[in-house]
C-alpha atoms as a PDB file:
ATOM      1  CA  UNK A   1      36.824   8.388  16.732  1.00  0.00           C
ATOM      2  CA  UNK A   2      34.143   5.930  15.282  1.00  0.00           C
ATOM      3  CA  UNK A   3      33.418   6.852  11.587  1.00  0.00           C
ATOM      4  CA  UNK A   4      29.868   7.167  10.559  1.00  0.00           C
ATOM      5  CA  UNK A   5      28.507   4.670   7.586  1.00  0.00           C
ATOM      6  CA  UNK A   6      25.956   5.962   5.266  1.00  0.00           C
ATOM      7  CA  UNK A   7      24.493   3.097   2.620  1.00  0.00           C
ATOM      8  CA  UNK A   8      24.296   5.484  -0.356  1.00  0.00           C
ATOM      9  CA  UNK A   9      22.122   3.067  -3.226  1.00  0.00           C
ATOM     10  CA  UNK A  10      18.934   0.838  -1.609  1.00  0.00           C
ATOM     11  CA  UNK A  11      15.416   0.114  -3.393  1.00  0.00           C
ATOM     12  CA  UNK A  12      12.207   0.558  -1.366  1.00  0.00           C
ATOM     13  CA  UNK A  13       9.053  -2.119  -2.518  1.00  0.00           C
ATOM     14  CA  UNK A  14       7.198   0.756  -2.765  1.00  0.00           C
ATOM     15  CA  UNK A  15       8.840   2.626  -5.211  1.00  0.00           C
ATOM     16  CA  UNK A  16      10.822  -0.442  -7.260  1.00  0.00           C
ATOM     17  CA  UNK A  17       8.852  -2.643  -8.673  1.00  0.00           C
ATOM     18  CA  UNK A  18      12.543  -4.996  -8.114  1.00  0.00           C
ATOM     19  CA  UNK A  19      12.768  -4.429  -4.401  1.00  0.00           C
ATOM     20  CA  UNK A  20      11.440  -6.894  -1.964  1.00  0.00           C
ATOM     21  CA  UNK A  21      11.574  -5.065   0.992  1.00  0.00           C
ATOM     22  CA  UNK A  22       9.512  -2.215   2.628  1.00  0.00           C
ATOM     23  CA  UNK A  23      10.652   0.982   2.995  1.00  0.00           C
ATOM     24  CA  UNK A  24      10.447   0.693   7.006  1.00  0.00           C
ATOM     25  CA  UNK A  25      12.250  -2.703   7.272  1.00  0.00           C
ATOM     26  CA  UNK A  26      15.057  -1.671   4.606  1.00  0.00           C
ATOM     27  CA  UNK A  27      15.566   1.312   7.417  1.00  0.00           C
ATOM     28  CA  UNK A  28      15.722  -0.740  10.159  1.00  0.00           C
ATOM     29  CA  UNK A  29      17.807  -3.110   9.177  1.00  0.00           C
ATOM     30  CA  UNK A  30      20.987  -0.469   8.751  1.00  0.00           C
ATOM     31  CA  UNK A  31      19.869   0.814  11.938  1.00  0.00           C
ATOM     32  CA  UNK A  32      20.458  -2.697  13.282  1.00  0.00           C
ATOM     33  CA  UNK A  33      23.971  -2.579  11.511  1.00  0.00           C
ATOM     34  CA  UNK A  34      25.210   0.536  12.985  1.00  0.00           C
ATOM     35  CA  UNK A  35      24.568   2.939   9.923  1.00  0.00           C
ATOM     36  CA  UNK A  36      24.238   6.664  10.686  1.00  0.00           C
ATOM     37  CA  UNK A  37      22.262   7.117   7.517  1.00  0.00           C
ATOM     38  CA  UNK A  38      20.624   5.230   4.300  1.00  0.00           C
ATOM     39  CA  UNK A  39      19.856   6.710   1.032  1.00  0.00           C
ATOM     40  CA  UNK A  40      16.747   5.635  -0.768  1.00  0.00           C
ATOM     41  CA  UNK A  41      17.110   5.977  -4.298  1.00  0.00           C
ATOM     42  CA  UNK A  42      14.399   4.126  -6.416  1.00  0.00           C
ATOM     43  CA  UNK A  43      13.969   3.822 -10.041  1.00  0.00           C
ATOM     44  CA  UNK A  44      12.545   6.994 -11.190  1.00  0.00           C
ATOM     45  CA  UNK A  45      12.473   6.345 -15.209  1.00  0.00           C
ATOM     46  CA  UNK A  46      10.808   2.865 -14.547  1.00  0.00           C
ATOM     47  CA  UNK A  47       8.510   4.236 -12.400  1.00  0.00           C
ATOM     48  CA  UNK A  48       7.169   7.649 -13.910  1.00  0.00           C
ATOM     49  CA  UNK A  49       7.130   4.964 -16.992  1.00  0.00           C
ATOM     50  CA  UNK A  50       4.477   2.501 -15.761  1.00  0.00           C
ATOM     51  CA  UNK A  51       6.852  -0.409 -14.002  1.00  0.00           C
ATOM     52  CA  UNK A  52       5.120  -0.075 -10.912  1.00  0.00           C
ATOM     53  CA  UNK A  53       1.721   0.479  -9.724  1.00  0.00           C
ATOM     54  CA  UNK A  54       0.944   3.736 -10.653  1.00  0.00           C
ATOM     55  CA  UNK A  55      -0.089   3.853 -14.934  1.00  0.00           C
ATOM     56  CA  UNK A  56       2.231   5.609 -17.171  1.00  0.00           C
ATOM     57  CA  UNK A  57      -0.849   7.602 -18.605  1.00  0.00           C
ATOM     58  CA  UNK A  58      -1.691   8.764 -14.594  1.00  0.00           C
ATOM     59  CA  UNK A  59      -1.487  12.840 -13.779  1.00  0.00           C
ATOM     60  CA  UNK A  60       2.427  13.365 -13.483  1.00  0.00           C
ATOM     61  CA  UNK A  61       1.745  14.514  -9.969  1.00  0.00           C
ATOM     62  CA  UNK A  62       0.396  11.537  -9.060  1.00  0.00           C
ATOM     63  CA  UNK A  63       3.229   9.345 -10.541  1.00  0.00           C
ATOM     64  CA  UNK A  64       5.453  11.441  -8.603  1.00  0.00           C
ATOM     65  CA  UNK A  65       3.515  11.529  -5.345  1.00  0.00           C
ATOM     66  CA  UNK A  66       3.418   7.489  -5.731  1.00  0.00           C
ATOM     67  CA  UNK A  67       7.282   7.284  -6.401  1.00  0.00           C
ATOM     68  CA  UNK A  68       8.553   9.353  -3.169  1.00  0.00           C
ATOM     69  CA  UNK A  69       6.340   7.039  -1.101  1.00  0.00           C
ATOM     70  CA  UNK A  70       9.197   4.847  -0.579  1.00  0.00           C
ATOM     71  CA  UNK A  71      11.129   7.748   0.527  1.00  0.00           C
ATOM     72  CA  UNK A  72       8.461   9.306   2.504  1.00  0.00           C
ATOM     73  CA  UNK A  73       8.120   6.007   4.558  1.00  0.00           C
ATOM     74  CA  UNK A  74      11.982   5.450   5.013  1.00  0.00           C
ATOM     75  CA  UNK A  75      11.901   8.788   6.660  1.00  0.00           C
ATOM     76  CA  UNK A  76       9.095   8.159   9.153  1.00  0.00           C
ATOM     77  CA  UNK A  77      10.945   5.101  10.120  1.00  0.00           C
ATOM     78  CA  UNK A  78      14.394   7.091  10.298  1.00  0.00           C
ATOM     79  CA  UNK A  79      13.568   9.991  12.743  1.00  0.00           C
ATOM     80  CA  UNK A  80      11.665   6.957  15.319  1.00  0.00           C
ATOM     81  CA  UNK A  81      14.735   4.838  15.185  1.00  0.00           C
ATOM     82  CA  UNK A  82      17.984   8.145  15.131  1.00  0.00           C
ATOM     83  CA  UNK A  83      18.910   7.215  11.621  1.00  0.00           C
ATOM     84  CA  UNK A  84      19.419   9.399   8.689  1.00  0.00           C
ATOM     85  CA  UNK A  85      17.604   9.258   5.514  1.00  0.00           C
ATOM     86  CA  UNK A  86      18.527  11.174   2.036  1.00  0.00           C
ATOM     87  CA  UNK A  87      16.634  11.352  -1.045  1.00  0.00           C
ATOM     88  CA  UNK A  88      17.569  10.571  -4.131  1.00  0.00           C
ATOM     89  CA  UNK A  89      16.531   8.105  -7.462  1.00  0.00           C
ATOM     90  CA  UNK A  90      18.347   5.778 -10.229  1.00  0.00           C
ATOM     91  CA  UNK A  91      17.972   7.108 -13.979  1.00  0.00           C
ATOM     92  CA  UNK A  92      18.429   5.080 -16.807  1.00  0.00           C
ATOM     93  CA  UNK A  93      20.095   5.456 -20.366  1.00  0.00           C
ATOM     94  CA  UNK A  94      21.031   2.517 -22.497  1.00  0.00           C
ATOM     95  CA  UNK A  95      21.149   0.172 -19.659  1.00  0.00           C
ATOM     96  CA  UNK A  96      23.360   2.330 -17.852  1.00  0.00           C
ATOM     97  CA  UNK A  97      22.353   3.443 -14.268  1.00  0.00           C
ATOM     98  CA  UNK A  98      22.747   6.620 -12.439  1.00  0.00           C
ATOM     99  CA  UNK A  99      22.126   7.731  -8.838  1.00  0.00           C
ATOM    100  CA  UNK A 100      20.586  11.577  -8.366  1.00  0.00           C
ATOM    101  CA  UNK A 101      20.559  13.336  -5.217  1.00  0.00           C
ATOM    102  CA  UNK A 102      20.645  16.888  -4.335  1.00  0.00           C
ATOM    103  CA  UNK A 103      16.964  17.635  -5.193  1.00  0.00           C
ATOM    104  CA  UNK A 104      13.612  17.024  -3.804  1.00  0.00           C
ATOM    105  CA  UNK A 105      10.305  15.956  -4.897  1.00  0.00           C
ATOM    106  CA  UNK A 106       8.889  19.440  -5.448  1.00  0.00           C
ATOM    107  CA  UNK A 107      11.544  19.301  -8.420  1.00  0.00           C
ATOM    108  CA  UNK A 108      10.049  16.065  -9.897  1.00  0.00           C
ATOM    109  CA  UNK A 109       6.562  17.330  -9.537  1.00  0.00           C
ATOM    110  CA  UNK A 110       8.229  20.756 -11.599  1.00  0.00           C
ATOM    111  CA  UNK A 111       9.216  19.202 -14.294  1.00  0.00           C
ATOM    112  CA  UNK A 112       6.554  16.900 -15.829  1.00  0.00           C
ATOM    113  CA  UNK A 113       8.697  16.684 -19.443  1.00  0.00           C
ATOM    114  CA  UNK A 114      11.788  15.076 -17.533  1.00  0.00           C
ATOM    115  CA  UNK A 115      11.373  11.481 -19.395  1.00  0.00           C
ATOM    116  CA  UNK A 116      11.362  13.400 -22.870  1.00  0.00           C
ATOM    117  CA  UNK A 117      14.793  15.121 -22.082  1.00  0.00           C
ATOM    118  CA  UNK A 118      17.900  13.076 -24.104  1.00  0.00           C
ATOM    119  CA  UNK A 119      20.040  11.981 -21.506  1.00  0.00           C
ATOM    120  CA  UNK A 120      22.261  14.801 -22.066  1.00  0.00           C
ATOM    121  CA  UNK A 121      19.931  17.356 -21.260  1.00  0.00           C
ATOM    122  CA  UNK A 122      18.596  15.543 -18.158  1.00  0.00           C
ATOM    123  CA  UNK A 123      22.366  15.962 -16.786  1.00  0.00           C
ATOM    124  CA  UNK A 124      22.402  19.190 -17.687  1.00  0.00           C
ATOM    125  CA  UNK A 125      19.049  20.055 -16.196  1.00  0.00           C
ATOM    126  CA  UNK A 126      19.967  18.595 -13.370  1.00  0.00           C
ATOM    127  CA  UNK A 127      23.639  20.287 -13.089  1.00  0.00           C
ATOM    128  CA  UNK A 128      21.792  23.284 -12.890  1.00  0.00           C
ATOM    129  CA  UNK A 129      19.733  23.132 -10.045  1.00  0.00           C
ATOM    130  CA  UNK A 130      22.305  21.669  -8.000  1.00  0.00           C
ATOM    131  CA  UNK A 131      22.113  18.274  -8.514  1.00  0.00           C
ATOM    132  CA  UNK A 132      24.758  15.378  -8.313  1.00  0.00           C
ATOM    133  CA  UNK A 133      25.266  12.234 -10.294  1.00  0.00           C
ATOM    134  CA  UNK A 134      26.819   8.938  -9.947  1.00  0.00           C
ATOM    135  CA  UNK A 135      27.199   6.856 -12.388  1.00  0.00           C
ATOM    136  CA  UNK A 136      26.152   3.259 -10.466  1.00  0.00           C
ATOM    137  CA  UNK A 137      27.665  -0.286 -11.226  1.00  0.00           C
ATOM    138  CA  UNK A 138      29.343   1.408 -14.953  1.00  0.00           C
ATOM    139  CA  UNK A 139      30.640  -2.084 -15.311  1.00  0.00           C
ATOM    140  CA  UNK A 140      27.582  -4.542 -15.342  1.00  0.00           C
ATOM    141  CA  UNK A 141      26.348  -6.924 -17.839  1.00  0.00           C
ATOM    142  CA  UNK A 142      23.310  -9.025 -17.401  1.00  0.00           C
ATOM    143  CA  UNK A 143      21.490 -11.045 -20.027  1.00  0.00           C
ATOM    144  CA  UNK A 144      19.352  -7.582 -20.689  1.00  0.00           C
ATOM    145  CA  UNK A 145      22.300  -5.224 -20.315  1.00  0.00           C
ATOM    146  CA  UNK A 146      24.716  -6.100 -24.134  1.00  0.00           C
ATOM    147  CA  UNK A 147      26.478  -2.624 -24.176  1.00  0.00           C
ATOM    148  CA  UNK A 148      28.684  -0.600 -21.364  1.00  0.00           C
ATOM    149  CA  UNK A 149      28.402   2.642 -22.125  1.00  0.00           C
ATOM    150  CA  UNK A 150      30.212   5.441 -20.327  1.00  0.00           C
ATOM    151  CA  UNK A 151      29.131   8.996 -19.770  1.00  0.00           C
ATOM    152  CA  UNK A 152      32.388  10.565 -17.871  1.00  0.00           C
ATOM    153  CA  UNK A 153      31.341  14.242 -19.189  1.00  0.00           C
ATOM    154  CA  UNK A 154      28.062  13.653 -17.539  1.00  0.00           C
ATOM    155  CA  UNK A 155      28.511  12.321 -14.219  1.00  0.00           C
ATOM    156  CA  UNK A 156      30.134  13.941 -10.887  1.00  0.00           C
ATOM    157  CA  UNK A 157      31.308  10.466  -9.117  1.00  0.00           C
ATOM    158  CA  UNK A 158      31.476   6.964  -9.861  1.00  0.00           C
ATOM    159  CA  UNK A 159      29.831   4.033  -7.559  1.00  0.00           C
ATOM    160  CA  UNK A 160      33.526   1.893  -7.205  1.00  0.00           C
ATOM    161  CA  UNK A 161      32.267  -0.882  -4.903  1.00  0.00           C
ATOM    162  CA  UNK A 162      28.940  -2.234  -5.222  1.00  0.00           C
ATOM    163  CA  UNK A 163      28.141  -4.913  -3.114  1.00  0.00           C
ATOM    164  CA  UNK A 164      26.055  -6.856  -5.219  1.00  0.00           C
ATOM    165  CA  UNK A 165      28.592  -6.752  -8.473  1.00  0.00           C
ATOM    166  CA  UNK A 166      31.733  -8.956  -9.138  1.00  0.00           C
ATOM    167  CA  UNK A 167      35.217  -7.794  -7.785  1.00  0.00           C
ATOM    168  CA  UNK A 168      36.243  -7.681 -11.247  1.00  0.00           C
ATOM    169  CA  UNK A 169      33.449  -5.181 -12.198  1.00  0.00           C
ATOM    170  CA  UNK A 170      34.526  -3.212  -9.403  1.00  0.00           C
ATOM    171  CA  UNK A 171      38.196  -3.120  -9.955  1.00  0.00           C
ATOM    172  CA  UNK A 172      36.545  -1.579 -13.328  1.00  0.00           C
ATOM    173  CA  UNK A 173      34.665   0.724 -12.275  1.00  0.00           C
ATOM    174  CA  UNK A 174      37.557   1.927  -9.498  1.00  0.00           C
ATOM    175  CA  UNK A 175      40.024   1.943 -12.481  1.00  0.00           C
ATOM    176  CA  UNK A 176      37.296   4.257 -14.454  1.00  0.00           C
ATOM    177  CA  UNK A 177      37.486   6.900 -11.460  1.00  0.00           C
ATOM    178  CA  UNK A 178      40.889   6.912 -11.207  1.00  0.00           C
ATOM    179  CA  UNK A 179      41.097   7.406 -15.143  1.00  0.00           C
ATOM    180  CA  UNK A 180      39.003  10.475 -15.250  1.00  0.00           C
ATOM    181  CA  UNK A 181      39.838  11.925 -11.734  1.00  0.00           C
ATOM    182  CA  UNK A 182      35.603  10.918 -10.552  1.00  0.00           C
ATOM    183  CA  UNK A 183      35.504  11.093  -7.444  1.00  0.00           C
ATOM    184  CA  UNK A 184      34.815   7.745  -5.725  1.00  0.00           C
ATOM    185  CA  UNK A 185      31.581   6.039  -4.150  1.00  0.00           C
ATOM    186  CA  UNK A 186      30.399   2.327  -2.683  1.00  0.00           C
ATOM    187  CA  UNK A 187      26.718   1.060  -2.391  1.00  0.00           C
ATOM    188  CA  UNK A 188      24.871  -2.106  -2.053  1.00  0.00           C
ATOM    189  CA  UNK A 189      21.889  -1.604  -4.250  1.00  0.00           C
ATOM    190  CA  UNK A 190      20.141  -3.453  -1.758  1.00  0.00           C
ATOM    191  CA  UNK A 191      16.471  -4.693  -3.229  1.00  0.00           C
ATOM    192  CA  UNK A 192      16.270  -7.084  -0.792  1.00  0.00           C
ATOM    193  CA  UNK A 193      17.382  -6.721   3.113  1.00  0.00           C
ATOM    194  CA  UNK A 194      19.939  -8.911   4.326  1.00  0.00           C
ATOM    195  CA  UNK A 195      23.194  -9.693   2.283  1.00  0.00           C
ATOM    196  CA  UNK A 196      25.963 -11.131   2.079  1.00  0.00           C
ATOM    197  CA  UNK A 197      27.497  -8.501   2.017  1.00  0.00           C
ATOM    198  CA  UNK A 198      27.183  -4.555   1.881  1.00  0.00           C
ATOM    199  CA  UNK A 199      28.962  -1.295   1.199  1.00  0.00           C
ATOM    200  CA  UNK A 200      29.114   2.295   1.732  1.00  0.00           C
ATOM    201  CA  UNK A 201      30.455   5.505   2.416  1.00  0.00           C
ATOM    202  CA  UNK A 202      32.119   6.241   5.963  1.00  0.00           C
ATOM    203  CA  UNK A 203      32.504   9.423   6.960  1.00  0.00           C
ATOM    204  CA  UNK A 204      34.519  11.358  10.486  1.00  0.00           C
ATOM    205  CA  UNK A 205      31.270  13.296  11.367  1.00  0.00           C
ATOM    206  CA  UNK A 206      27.849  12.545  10.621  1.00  0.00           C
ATOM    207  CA  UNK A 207      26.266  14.196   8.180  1.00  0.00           C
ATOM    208  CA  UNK A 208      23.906  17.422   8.212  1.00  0.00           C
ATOM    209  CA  UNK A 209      21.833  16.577   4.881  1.00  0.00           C
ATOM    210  CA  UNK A 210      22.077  15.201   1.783  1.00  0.00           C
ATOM    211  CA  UNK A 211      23.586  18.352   0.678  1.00  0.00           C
ATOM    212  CA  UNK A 212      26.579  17.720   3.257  1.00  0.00           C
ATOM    213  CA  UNK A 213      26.870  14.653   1.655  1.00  0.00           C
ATOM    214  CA  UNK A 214      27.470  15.415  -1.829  1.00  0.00           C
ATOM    215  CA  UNK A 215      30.192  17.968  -0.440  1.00  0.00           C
ATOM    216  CA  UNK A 216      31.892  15.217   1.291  1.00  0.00           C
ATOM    217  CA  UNK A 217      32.165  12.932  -1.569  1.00  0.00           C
ATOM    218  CA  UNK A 218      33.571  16.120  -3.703  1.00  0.00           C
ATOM    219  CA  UNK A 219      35.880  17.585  -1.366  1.00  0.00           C
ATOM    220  CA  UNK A 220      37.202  13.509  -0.496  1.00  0.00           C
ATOM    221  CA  UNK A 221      35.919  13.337   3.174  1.00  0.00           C
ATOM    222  CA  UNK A 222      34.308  10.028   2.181  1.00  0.00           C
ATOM    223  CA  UNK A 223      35.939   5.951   2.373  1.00  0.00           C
ATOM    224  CA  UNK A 224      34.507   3.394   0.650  1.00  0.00           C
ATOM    225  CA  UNK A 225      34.002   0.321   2.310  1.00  0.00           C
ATOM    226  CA  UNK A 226      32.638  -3.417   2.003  1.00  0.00           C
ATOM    227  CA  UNK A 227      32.222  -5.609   4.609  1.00  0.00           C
ATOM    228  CA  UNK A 228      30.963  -9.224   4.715  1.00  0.00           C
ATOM    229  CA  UNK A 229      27.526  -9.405   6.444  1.00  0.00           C
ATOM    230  CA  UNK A 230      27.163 -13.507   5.589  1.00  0.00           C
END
């Protein structure tokens, strides 16, 4: 039986100031790959913080409203082409990034102190309403990014292949996972369409939500993949 692939870490240009492609051509181009499902998950701290288009001083709800657009889009393109699309975000501390999913934009818009919550209490927050977290890329370095800094405590999975990361960095991040029993994840943090190469999740059944998802990756239904797309 053919597995299903979901892409589990892409950036909308509507709701990452670092993406260059639309919400609606990001979705169609998994669609063109085969995927049974792609997660959006833009940068929520940068965004609700002014790095976009919305001002950091604008009505929280607004911000919000302005951040899921990506989303929102990716979803209208989904259900006309038969593909899946799950909600989630990328959340910053130190340089370190982290993928959310498991709740909804009606949670955003109820919680308009989330950027003054430590990063502690934004796991814990989340933890207990049900969300997920995973830490992304725990390995990187970039000319802005000096420090790794690891939050095992805090997070529910770790992203072990990223697509747009060094093997080394991955063979990190995979020996992190294994070190702390995490369970294991693979996304391309795609920003920009077509790669060289990109990575997922496959799973035996296709998925009923992003809820199913999270199960899968917790009760190991999920493999990790990369393939070459040059």
């Amino acid at each position: 039986m053919q597995a299903h692939k979901y892409e589990t870490h892409t950036h909308t240009s509507e709701g990452s100031k670092c993406s260059h492609i639309s919400a609606a051509d990001l979705v169609e181009l998994y669609w063109e790959h085969g995927y049974s499902g792609v997660c959006i998950t833009d940068h929520l701290d940068y965004f609700l913080k002014g790095w976009a288009w919305v001002p950091a001083d604008a009505p929280w709800a607004e911000r919000v409203e302005q951040f899921c657009k990506g989303y929102e889009n990716a979803l209208v393109a989904g259900k006309r082409l038969g593909i899946d699309v799950f909600f989630g975000w990328e959340y910053t501390e130190r340089g370190a990034h982290f993928v959310t999913f498991g709740l909804d934009k009606q949670w955003l818009l109820d919680h308009p102190n989330l950027l003054e919550l430590s990063f502690h209490e934004y796991c814990t927050l989340v933890h207990s309403d049900g969300g997920f977290i995973i830490h992304a890329h725990p390995f990187r370095l970039e000319e802005w990014i000096s420090e790794i800094c690891l939050f095992p405590k805090d997070v529910d999975a770790v992203e072990v292949i990223n697509a747009c990361r060094t093997d080394f960095q991955n063979r990190l991040a995979d020996q992190y996972a294994d070190n702390f029993g995490l369970p294991k994840v693979a996304g391309s943090d795609n920003h920009f369409g077509p790669l060289e190469r990109l990575a997922g999740i496959e799973v035996a059944r296709r998925l009923a939500g992003v809820n199913d998802m999270i199960n899968a990756i917790k009760s190991g239904q999920v493999e990790c993949f990369v393939e070459s797309r040059s």
